[in-house]
C-alpha atoms as a PDB file:
ATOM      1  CA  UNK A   1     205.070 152.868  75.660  1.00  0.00           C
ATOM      2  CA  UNK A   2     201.674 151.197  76.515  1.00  0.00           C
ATOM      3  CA  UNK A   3     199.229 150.118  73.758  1.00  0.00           C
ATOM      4  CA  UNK A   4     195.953 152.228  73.642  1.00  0.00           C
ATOM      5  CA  UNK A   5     192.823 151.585  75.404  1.00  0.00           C
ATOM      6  CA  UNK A   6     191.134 150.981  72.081  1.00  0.00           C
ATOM      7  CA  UNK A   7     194.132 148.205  71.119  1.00  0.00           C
ATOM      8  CA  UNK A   8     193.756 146.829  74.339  1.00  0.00           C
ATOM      9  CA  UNK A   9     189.489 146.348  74.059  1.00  0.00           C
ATOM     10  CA  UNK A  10     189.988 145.106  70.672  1.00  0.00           C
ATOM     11  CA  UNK A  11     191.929 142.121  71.422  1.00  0.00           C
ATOM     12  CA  UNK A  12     190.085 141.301  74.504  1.00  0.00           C
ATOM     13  CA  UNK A  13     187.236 140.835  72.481  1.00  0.00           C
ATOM     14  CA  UNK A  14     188.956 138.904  70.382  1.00  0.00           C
ATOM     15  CA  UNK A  15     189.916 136.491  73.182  1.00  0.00           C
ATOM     16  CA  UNK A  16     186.546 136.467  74.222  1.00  0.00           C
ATOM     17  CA  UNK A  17     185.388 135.461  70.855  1.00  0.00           C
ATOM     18  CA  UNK A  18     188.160 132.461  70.745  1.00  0.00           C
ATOM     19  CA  UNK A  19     187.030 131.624  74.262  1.00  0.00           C
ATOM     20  CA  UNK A  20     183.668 131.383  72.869  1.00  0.00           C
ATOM     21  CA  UNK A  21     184.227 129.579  69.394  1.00  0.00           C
ATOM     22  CA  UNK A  22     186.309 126.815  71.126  1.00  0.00           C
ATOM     23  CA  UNK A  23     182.903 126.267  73.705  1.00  0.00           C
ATOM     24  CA  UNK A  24     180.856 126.140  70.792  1.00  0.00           C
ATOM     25  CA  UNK A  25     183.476 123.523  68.602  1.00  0.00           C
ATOM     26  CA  UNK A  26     183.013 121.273  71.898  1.00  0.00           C
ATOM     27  CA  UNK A  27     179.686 121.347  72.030  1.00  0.00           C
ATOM     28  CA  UNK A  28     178.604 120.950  68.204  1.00  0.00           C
ATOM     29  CA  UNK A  29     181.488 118.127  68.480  1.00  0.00           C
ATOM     30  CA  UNK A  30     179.950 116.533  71.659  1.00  0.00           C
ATOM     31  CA  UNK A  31     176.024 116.566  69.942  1.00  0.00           C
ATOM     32  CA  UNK A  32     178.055 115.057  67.235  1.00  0.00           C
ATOM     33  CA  UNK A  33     179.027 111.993  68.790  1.00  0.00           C
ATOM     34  CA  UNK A  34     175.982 111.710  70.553  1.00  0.00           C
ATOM     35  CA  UNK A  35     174.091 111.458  66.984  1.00  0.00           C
ATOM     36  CA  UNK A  36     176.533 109.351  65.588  1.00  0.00           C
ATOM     37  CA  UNK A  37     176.237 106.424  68.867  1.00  0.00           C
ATOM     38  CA  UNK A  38     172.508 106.839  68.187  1.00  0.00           C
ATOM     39  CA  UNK A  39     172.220 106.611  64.615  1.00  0.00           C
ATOM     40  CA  UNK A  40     174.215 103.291  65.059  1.00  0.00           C
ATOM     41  CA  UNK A  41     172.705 102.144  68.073  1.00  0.00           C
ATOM     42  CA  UNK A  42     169.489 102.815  65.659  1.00  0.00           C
ATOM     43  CA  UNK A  43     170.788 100.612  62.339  1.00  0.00           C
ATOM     44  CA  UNK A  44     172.632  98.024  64.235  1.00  0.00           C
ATOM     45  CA  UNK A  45     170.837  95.075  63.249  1.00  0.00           C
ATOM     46  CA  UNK A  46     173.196  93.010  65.952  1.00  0.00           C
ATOM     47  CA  UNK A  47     172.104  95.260  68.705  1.00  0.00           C
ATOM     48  CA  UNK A  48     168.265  94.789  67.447  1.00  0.00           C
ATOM     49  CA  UNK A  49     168.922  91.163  67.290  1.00  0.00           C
ATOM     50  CA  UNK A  50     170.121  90.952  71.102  1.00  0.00           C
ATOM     51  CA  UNK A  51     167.097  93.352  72.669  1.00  0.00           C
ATOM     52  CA  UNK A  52     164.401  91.362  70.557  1.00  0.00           C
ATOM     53  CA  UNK A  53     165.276  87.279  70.848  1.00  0.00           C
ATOM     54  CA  UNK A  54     161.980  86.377  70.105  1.00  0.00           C
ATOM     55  CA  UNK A  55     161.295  88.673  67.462  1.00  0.00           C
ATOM     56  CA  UNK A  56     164.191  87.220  65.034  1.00  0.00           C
ATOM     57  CA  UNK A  57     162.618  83.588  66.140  1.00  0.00           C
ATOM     58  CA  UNK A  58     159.230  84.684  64.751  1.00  0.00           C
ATOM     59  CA  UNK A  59     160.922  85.530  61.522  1.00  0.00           C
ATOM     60  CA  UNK A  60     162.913  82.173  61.251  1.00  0.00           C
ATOM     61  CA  UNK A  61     159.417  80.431  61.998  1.00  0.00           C
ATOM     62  CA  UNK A  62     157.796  82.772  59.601  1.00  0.00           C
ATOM     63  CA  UNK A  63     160.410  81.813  57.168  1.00  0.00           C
ATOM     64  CA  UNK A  64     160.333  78.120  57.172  1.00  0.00           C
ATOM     65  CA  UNK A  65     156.596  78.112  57.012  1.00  0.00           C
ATOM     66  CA  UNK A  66     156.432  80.172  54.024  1.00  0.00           C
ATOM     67  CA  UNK A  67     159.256  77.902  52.495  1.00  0.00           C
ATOM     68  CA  UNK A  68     157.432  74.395  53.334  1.00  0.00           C
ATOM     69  CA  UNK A  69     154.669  75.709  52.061  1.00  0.00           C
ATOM     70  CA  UNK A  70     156.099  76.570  49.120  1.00  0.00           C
ATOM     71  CA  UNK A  71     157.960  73.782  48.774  1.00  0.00           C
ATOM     72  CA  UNK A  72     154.760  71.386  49.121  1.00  0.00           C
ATOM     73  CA  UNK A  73     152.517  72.896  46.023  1.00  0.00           C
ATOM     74  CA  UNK A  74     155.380  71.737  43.424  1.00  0.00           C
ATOM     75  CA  UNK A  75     153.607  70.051  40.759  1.00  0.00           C
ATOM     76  CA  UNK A  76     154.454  66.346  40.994  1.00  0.00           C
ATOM     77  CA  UNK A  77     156.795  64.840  38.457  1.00  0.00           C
ATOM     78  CA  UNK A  78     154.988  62.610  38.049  1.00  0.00           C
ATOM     79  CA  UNK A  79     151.143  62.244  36.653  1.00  0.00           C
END
């Protein structure tokens, strides 16, 4: 006894839609991993700190200026 022809449609579009969900779980899982390497790429302050060198030296200059200067208006101790 064979199934019918309708049986046999319906769950070859069934496999077809499997076939189908699976593609689309790798791909949505694939963009996935792409955002996630970019969005740390993007907030990794140690991969900002090795493409821009002379960025994080203006800031440690920047830094110790603002600090000497501070430092030199304190109000002597003294009158």
């Amino acid at each position: 006894m064979s199934a019918s022809p309708e049986l046999q449609n319906g769950q070859r579009e069934i496999a077809l839609l499997e076939a189908e969900i699976a593609l689309r779980r790798e791909r949505v899982g694939a963009s996935f991993e792409e955002l996630r390497h970019r969005v740390q790429t993007a907030t990794s302050w140690r991969h900002w700190a090795a493409s821009h060198p002379v960025g994080w030296l203006g800031v440690g200059v920047s830094l110790g200026f603002i600090i000497g200067c501070l430092a030199g208006r304190r109000s002597p101790s003294e009158p």
